[in-house]
N, C-alpha and C. Protein backbone atom coordinates (compact mmCIF):
# COMPACT_ATOMS: atom_id res chain seq x y z
N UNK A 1 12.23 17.63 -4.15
CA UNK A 1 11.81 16.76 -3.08
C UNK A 1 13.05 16.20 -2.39
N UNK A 2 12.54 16.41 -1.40
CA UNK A 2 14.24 15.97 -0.34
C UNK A 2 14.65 14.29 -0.71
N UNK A 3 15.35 13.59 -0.59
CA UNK A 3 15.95 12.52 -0.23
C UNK A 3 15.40 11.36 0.07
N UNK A 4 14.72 11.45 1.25
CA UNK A 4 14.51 10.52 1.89
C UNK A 4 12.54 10.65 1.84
N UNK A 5 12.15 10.77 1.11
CA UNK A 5 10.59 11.29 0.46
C UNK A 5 10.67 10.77 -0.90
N UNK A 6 9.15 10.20 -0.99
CA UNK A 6 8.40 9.87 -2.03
C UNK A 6 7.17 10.31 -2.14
N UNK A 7 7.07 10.58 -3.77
CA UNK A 7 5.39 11.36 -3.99
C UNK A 7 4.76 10.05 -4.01
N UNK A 8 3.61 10.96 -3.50
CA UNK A 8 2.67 10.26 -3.90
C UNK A 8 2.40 8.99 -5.04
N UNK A 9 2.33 9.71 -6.11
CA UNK A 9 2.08 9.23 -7.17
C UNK A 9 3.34 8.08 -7.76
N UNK A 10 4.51 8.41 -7.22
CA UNK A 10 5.78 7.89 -7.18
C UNK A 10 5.37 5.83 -6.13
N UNK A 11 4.95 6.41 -5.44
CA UNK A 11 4.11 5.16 -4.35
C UNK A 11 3.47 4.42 -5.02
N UNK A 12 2.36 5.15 -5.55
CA UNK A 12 1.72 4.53 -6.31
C UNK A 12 2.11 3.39 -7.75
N UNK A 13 2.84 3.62 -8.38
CA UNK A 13 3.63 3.61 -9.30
C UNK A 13 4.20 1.73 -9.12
N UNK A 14 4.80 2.63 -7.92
CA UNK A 14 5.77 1.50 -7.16
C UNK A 14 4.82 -0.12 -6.62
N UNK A 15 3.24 0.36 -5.76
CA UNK A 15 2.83 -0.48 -5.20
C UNK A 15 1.56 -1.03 -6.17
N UNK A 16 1.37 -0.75 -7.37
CA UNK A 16 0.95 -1.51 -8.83
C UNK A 16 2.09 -2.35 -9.19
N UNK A 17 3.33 -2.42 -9.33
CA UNK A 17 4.01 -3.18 -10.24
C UNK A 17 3.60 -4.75 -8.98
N UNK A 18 2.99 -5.76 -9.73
CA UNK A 18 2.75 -6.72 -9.39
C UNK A 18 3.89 -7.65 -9.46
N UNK A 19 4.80 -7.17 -9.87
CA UNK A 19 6.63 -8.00 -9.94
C UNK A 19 7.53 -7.94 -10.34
N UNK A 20 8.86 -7.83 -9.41
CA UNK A 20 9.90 -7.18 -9.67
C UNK A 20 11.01 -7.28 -10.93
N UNK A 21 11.78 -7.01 -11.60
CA UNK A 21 12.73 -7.74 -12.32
C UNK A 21 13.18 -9.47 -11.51
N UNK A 22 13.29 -10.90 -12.23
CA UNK A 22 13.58 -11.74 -12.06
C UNK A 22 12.31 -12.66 -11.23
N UNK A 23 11.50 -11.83 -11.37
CA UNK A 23 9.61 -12.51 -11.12
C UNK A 23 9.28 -12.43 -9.88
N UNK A 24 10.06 -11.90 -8.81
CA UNK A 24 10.03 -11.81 -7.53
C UNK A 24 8.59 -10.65 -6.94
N UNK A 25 7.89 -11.18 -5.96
CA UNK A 25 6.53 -10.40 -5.88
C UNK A 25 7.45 -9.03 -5.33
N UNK A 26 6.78 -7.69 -5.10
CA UNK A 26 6.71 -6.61 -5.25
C UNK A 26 6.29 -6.86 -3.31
N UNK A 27 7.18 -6.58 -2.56
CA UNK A 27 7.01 -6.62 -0.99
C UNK A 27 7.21 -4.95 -0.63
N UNK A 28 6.58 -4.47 0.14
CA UNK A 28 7.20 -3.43 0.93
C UNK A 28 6.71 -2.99 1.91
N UNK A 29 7.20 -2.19 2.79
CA UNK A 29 6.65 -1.84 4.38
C UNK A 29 5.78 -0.42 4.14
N UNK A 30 5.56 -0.19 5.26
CA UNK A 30 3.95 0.79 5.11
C UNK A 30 4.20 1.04 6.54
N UNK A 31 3.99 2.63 6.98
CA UNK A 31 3.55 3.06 8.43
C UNK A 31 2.35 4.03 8.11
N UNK A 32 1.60 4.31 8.42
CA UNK A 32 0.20 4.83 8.88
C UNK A 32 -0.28 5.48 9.99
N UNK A 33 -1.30 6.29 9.68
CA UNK A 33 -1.65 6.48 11.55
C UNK A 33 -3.61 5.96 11.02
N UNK A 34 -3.52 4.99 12.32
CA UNK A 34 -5.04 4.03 12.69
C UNK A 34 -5.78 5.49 12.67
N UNK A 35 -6.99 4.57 12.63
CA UNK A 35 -8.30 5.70 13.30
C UNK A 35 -8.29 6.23 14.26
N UNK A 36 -7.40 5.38 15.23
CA UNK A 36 -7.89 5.99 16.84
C UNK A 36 -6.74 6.92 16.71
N UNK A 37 -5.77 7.33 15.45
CA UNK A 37 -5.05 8.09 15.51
C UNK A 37 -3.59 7.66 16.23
N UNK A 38 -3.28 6.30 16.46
CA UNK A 38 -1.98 5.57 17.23
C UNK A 38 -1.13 5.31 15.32
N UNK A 39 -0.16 5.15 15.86
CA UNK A 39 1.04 4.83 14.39
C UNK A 39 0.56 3.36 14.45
N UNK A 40 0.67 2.83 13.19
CA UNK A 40 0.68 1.28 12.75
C UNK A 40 1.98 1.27 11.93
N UNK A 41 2.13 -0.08 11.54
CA UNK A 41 3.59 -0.47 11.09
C UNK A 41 3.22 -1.85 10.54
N UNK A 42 3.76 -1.77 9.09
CA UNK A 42 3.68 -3.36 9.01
C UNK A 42 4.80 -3.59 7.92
N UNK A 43 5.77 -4.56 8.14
CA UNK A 43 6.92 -4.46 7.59
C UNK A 43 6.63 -5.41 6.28
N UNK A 44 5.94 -6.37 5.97
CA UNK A 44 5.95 -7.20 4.83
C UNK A 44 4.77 -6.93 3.99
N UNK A 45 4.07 -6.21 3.64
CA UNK A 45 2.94 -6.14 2.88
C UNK A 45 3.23 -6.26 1.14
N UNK A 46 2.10 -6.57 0.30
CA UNK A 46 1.87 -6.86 -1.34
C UNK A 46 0.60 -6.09 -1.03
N UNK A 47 0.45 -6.02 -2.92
CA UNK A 47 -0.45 -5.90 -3.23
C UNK A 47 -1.57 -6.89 -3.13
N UNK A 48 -2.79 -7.14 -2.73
CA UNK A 48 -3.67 -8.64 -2.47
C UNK A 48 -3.61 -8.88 -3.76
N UNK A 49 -3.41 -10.06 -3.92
CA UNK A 49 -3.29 -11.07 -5.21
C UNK A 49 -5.17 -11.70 -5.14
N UNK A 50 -5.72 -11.74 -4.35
CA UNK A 50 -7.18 -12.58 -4.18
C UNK A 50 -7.99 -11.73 -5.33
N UNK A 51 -8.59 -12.99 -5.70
CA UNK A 51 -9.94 -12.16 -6.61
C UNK A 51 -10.91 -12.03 -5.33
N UNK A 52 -11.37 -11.05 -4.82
CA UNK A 52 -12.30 -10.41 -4.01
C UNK A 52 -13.88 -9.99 -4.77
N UNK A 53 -14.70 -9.84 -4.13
CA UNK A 53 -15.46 -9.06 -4.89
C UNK A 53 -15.55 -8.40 -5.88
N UNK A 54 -16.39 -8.14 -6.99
CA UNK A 54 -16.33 -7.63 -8.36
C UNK A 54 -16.64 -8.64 -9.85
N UNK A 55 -17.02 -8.55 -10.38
CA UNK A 55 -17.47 -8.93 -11.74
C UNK A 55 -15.78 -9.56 -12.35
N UNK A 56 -14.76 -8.68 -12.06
CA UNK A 56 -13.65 -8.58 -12.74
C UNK A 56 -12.89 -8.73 -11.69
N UNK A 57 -13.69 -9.08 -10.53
CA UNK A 57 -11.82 -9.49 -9.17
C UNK A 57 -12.17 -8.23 -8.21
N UNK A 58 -11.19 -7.83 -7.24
CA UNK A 58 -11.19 -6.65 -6.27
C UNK A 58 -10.59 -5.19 -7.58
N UNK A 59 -11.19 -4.32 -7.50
CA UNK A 59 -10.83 -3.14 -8.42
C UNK A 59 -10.57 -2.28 -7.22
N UNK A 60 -10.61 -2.48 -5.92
CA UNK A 60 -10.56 -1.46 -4.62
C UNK A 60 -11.59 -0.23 -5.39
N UNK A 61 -11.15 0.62 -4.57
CA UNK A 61 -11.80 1.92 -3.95
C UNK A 61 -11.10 2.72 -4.00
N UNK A 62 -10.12 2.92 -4.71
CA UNK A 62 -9.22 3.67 -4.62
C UNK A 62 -9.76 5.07 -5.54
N UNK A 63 -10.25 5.25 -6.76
CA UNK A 63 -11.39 6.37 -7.06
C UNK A 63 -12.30 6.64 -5.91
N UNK A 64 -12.74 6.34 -5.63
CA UNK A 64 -14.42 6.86 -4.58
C UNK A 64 -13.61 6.80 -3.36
N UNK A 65 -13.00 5.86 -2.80
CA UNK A 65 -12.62 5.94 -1.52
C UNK A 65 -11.07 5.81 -1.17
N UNK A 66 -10.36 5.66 -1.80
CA UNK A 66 -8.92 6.43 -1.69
C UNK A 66 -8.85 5.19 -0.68
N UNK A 67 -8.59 3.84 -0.96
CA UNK A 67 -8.18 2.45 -0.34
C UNK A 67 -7.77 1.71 -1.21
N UNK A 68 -6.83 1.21 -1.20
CA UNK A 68 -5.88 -0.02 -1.27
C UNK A 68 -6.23 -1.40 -0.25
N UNK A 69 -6.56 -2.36 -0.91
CA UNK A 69 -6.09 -3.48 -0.32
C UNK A 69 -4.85 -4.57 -0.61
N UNK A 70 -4.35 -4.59 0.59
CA UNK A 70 -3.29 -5.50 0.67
C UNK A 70 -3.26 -6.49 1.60
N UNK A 71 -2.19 -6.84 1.20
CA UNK A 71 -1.99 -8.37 1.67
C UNK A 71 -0.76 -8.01 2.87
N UNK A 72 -1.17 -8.65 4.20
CA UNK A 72 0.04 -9.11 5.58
C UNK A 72 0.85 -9.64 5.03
N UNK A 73 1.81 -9.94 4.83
CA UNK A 73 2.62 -11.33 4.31
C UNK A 73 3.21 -12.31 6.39
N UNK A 74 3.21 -11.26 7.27
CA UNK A 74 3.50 -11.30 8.39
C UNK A 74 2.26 -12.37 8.73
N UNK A 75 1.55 -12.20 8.96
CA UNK A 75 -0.04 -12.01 9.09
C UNK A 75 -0.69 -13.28 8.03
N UNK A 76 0.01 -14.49 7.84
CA UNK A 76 -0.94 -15.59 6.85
C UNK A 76 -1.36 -14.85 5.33
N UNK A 77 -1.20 -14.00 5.00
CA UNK A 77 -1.07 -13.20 3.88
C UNK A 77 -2.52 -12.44 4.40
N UNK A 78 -2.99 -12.27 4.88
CA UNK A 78 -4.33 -11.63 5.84
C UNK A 78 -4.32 -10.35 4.69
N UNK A 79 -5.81 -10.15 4.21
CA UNK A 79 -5.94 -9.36 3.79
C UNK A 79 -6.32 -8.02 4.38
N UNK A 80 -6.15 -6.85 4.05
CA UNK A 80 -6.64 -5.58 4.55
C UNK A 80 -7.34 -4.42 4.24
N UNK A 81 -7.57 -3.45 4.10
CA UNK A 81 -7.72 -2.49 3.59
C UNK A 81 -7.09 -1.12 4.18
N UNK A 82 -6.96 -0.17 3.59
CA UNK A 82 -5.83 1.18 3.90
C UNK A 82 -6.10 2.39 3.50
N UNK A 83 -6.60 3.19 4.43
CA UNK A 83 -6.73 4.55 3.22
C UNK A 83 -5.40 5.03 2.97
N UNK A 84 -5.58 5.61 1.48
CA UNK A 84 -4.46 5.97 1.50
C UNK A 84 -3.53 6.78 2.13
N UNK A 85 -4.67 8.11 2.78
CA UNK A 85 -4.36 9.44 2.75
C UNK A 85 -3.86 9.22 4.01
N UNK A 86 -3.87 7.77 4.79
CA UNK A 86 -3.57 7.77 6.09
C UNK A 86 -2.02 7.09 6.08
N UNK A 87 -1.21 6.75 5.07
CA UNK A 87 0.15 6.32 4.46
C UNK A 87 1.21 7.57 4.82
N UNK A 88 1.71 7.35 6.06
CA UNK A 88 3.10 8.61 6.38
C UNK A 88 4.28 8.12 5.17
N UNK A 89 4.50 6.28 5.64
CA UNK A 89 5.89 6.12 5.01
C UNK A 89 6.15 4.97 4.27
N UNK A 90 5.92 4.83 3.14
CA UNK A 90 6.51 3.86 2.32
C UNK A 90 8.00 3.13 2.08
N UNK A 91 8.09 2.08 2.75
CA UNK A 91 10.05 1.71 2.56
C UNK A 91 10.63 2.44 3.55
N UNK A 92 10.62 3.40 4.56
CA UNK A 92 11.11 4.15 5.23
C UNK A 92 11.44 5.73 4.57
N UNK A 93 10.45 5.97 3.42
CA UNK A 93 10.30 7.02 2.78
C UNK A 93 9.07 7.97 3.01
N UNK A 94 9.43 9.60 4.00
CA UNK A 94 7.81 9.71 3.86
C UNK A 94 7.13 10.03 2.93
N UNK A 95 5.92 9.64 3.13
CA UNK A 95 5.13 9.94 1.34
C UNK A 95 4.85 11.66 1.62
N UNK A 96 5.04 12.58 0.75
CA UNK A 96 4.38 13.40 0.47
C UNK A 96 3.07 13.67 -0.47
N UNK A 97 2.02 14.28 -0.08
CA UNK A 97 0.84 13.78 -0.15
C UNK A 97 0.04 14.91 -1.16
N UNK A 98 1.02 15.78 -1.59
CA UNK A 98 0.51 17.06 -2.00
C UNK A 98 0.48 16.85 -3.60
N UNK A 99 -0.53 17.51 -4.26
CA UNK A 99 -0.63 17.57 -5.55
C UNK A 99 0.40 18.70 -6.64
């Protein structure tokens, strides 16, 4: 894998750890392409910390529907949702998406 690329699963990995060495939250940027198919960009995002919906808190969708929710930090900590499969670049890394 070239350089400047991250797997998939490597992303993943990365945007579970709920906090860094020295207790610091786990921040990172995200580019995408929207529905209407335009690039999005959001430079401060987390993982959502909110208990959301669920018996046990937000568990996302990420089995059945391949979404992540996160948190704006830009944005009042505004929560969101994301498919994944729609994630070009993590950190300024593009994700490669292949199994």
């Amino acid at each position: 894998m070239a350089a400047n690329t991250i797997s998939r699963r490597a992303m993943f990995a990365e945007i579970h750890q709920d906090t860094l060495e020295g207790g610091r939250n786990h921040v990172f940027s995200l580019k995408y392409v929207k529905k209407d198919s335009t690039v999005g960009y959001k430079a401060r995002v987390r993982k959502c910390a909110k208990n959301l919906p669920g018996e046990r808190g937000y568990r996302g969708n990420i089995n059945l529907n391949h979404v992540l929710l996160l948190e704006n930090l830009e944005a009042n900590k505004q929560p969101f949702e994301l498919a994944i499969d729609l994630i070009t670049h993590y950190n300024g890394l593009r994700v490669v998406h292949t199994f």
